[in-house]
C-alpha atoms as a PDB file:
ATOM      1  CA  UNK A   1      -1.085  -9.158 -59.058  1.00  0.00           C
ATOM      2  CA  UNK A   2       0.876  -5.956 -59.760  1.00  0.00           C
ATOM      3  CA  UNK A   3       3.202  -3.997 -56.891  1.00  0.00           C
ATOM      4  CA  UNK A   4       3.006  -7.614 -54.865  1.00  0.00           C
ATOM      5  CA  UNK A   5       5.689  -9.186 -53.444  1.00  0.00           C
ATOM      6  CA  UNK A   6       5.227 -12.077 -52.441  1.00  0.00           C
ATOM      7  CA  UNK A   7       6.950 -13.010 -48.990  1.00  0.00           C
ATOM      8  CA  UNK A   8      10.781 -14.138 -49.369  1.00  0.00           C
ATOM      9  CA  UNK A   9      11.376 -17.652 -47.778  1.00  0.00           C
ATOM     10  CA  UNK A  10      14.504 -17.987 -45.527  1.00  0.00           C
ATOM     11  CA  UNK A  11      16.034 -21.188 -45.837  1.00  0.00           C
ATOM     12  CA  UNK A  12      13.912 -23.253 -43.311  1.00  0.00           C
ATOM     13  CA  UNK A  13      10.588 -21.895 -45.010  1.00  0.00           C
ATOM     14  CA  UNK A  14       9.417 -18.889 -42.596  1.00  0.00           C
ATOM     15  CA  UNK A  15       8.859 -15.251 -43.889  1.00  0.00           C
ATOM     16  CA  UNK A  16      11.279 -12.754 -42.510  1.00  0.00           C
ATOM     17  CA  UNK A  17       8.652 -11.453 -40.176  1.00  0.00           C
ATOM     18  CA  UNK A  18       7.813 -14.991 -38.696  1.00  0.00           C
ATOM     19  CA  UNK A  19      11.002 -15.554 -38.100  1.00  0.00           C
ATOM     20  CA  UNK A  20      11.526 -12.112 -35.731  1.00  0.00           C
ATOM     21  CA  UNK A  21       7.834 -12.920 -34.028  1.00  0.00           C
ATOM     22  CA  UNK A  22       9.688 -16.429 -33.320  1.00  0.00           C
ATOM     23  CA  UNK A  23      12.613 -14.851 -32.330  1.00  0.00           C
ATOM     24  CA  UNK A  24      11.134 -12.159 -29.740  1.00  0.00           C
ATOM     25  CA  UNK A  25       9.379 -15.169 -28.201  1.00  0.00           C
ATOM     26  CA  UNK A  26      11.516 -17.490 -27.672  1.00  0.00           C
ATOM     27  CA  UNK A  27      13.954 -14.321 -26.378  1.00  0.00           C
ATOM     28  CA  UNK A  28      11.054 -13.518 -23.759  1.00  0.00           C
ATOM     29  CA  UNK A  29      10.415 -16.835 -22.821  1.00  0.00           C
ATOM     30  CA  UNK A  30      13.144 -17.139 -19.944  1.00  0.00           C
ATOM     31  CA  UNK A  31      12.268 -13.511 -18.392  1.00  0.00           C
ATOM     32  CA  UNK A  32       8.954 -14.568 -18.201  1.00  0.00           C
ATOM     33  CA  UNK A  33       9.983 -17.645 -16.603  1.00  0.00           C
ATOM     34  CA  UNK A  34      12.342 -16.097 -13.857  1.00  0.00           C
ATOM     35  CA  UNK A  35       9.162 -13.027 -13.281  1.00  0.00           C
ATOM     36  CA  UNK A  36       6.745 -15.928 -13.044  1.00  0.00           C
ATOM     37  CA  UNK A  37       8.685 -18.755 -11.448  1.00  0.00           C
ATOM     38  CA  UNK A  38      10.370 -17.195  -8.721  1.00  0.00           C
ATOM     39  CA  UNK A  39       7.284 -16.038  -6.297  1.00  0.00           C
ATOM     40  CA  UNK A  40       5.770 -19.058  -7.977  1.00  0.00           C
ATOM     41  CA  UNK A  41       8.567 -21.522  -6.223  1.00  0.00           C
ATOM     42  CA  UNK A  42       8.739 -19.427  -3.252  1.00  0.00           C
ATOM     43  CA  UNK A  43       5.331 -19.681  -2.466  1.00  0.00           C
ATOM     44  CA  UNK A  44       5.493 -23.408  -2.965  1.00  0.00           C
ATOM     45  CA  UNK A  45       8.186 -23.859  -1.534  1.00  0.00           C
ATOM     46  CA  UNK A  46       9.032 -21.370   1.304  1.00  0.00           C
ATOM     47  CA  UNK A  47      12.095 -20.844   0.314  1.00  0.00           C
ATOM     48  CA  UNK A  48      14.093 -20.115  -3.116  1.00  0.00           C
ATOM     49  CA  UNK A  49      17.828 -20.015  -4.526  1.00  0.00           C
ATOM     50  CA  UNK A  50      19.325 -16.761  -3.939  1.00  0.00           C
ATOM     51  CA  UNK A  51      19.818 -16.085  -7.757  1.00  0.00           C
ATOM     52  CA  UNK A  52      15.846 -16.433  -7.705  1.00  0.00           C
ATOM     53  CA  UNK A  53      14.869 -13.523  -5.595  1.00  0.00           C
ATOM     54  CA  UNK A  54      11.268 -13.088  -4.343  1.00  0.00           C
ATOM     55  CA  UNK A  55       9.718 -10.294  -6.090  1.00  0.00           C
ATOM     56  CA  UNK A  56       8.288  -6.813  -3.900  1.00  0.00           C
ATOM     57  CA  UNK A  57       6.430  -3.804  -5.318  1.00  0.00           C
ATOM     58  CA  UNK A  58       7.515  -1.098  -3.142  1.00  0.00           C
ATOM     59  CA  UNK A  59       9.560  -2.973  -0.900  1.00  0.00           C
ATOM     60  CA  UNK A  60       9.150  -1.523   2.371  1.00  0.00           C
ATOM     61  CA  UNK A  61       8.542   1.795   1.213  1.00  0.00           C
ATOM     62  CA  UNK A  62       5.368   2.476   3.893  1.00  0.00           C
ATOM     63  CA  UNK A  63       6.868   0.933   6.606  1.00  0.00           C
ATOM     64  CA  UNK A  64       6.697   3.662   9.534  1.00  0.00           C
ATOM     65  CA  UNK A  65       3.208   4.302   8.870  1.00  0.00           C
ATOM     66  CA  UNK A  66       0.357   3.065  10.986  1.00  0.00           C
ATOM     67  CA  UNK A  67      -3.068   2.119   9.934  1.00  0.00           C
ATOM     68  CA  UNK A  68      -5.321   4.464  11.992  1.00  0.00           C
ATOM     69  CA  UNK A  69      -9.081   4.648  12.437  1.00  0.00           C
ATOM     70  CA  UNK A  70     -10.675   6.565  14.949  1.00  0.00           C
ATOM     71  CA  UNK A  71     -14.600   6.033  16.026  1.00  0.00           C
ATOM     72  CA  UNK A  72     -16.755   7.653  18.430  1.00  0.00           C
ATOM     73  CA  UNK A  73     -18.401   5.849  21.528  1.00  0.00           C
ATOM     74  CA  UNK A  74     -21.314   4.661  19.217  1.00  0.00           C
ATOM     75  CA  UNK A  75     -18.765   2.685  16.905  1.00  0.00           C
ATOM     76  CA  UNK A  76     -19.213   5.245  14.020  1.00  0.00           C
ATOM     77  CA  UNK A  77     -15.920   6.345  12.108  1.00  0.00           C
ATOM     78  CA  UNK A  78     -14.872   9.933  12.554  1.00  0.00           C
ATOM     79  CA  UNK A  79     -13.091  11.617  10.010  1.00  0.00           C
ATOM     80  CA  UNK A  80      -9.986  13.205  10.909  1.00  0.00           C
ATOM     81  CA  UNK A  81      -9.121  15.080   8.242  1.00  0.00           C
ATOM     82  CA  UNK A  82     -12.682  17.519   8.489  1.00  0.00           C
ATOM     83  CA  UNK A  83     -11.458  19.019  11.680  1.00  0.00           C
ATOM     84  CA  UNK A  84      -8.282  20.715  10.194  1.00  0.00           C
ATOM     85  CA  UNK A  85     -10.079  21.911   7.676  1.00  0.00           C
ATOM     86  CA  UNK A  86      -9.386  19.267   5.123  1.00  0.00           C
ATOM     87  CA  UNK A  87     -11.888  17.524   2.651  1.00  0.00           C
ATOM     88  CA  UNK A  88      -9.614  14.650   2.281  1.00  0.00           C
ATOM     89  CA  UNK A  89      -6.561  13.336   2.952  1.00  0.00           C
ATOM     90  CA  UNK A  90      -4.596  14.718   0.014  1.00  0.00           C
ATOM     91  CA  UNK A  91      -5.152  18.188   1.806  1.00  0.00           C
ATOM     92  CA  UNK A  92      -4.755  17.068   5.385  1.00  0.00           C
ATOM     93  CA  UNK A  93      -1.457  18.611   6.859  1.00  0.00           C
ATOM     94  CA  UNK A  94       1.573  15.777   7.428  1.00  0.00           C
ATOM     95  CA  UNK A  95       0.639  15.273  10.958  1.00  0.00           C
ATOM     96  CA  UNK A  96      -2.563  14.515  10.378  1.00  0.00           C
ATOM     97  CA  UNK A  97      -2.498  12.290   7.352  1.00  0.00           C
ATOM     98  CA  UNK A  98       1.243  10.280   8.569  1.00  0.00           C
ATOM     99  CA  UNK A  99       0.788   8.769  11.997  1.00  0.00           C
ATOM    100  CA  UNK A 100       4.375   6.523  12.848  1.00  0.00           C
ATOM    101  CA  UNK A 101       3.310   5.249  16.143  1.00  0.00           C
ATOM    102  CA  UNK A 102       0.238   4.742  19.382  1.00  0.00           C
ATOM    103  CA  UNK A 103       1.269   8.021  20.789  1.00  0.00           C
ATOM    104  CA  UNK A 104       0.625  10.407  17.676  1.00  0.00           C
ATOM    105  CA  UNK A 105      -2.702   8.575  17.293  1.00  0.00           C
ATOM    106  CA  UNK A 106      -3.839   9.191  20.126  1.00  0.00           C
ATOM    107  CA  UNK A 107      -2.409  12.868  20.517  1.00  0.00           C
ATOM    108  CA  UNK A 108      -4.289  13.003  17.355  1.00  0.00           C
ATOM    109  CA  UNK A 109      -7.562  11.342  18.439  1.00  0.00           C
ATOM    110  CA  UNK A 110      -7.353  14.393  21.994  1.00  0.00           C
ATOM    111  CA  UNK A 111      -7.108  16.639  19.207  1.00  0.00           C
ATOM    112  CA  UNK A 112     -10.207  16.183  17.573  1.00  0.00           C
ATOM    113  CA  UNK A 113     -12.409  15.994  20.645  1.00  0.00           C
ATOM    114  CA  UNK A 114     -13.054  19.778  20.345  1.00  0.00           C
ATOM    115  CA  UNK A 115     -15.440  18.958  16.856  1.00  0.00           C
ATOM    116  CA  UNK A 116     -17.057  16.170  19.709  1.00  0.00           C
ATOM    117  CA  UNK A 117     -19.889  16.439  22.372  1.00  0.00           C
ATOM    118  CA  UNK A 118     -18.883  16.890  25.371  1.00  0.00           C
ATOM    119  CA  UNK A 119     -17.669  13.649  26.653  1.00  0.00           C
ATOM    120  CA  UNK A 120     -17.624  11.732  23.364  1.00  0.00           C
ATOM    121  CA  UNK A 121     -15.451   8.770  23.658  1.00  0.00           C
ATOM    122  CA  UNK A 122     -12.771   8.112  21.003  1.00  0.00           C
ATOM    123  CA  UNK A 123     -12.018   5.189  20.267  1.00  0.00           C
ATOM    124  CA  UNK A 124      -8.124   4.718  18.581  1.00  0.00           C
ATOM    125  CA  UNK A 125      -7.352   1.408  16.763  1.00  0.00           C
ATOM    126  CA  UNK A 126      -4.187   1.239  15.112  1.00  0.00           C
ATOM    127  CA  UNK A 127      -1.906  -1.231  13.023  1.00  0.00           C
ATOM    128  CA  UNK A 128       1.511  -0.521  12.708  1.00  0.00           C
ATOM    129  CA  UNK A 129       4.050  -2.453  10.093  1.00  0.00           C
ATOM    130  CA  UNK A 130       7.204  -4.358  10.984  1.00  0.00           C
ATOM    131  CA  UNK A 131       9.833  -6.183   9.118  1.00  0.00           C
ATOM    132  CA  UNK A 132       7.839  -9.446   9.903  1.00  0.00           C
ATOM    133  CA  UNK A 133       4.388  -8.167   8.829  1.00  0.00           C
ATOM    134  CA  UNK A 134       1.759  -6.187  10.681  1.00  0.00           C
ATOM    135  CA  UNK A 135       1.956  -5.819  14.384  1.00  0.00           C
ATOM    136  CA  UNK A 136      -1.339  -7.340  16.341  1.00  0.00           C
ATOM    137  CA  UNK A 137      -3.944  -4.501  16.684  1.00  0.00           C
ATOM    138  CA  UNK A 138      -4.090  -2.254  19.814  1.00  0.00           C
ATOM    139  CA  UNK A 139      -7.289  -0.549  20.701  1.00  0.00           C
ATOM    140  CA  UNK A 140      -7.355   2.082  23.091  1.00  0.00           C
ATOM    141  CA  UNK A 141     -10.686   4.421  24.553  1.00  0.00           C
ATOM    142  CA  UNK A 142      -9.894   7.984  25.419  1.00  0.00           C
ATOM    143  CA  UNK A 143     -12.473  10.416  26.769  1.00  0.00           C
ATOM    144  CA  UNK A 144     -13.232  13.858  25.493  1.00  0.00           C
ATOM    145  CA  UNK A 145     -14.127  16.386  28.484  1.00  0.00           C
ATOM    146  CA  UNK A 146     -15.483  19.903  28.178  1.00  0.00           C
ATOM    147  CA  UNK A 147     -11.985  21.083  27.529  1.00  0.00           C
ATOM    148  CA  UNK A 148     -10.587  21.810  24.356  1.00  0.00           C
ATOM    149  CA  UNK A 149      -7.803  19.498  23.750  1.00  0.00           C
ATOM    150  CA  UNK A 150      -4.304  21.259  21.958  1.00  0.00           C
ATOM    151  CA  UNK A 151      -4.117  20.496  18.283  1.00  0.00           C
ATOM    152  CA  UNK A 152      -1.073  18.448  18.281  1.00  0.00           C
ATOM    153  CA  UNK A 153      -0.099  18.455  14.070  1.00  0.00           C
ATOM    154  CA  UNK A 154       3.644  18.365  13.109  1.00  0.00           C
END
């Protein structure tokens, strides 16, 4: 065949382009060993060499927010991001969307009593993070009377 060349053997008997597929491969090999191995022996383990560090996405990048859900007397969710005038939480002022601690949640959760009936219940439950892992739950049950509450957003 004309304008055909066929493909040049190297000296053990792979094509140029074999030889760098071979190459990137066996390059790869121990990165993917060290990505894969170390949570791998960790998590047999419980423990690993200090050269084989445990790998972390984001590594405690969220760790003064709480989990916060707030629900009404009934056990329905409320959404706290309607009564400020936001449709979600991407438009939710700071104080509102970020709660760091029990207090703010429940300044929060007197806040939104106003868009309640008259002596709704709230109900707070929040989850806060720690070095260790998540803190145990805490629930606490506030009451909404016929006075509007201040709106307490940073």
């Amino acid at each position: 065949m004309a304008g055909v060349t066929p493909p040049q053997k190297t000296l053990r008997g792979l094509d140029a382009e074999r030889r760098a597929r071979l190459g990137r491969l066996l390059l790869s090999l121990p990165l993917v060993a060290y990505i894969a191995g170390a949570p791998a022996l960790r998590a047999v383990t419980g423990e690993a060499p200090v050269y084989l560090r445990g790998w972390a996405m984001f590594d405690g990048a969220g760790r003064s927010v709480c989990s916060v859900d707030f629900r009404d007397g009934a056990g329905l969710r409320i959404d706290r991001y309607r009564p400020f005038g936001a449709a979600d939480f991407r438009a939710a002022p700071d104080g509102v969307r970020f709660l760091a601690n029990e207090e703010e949640a429940r300044a929060l959760a007197l806040s939104l009593c106003p868009s309640l009936a008259p002596g709704e219940r709230v109900i707070v439950l929040v989850q806060c993070p720690s070095p260790d892992g998540w803190q145990e739950p805490s629930r606490t049950e506030l009451a909404c009377d016929d006075r509007p509450a201040p709106v307490g957003v940073r």
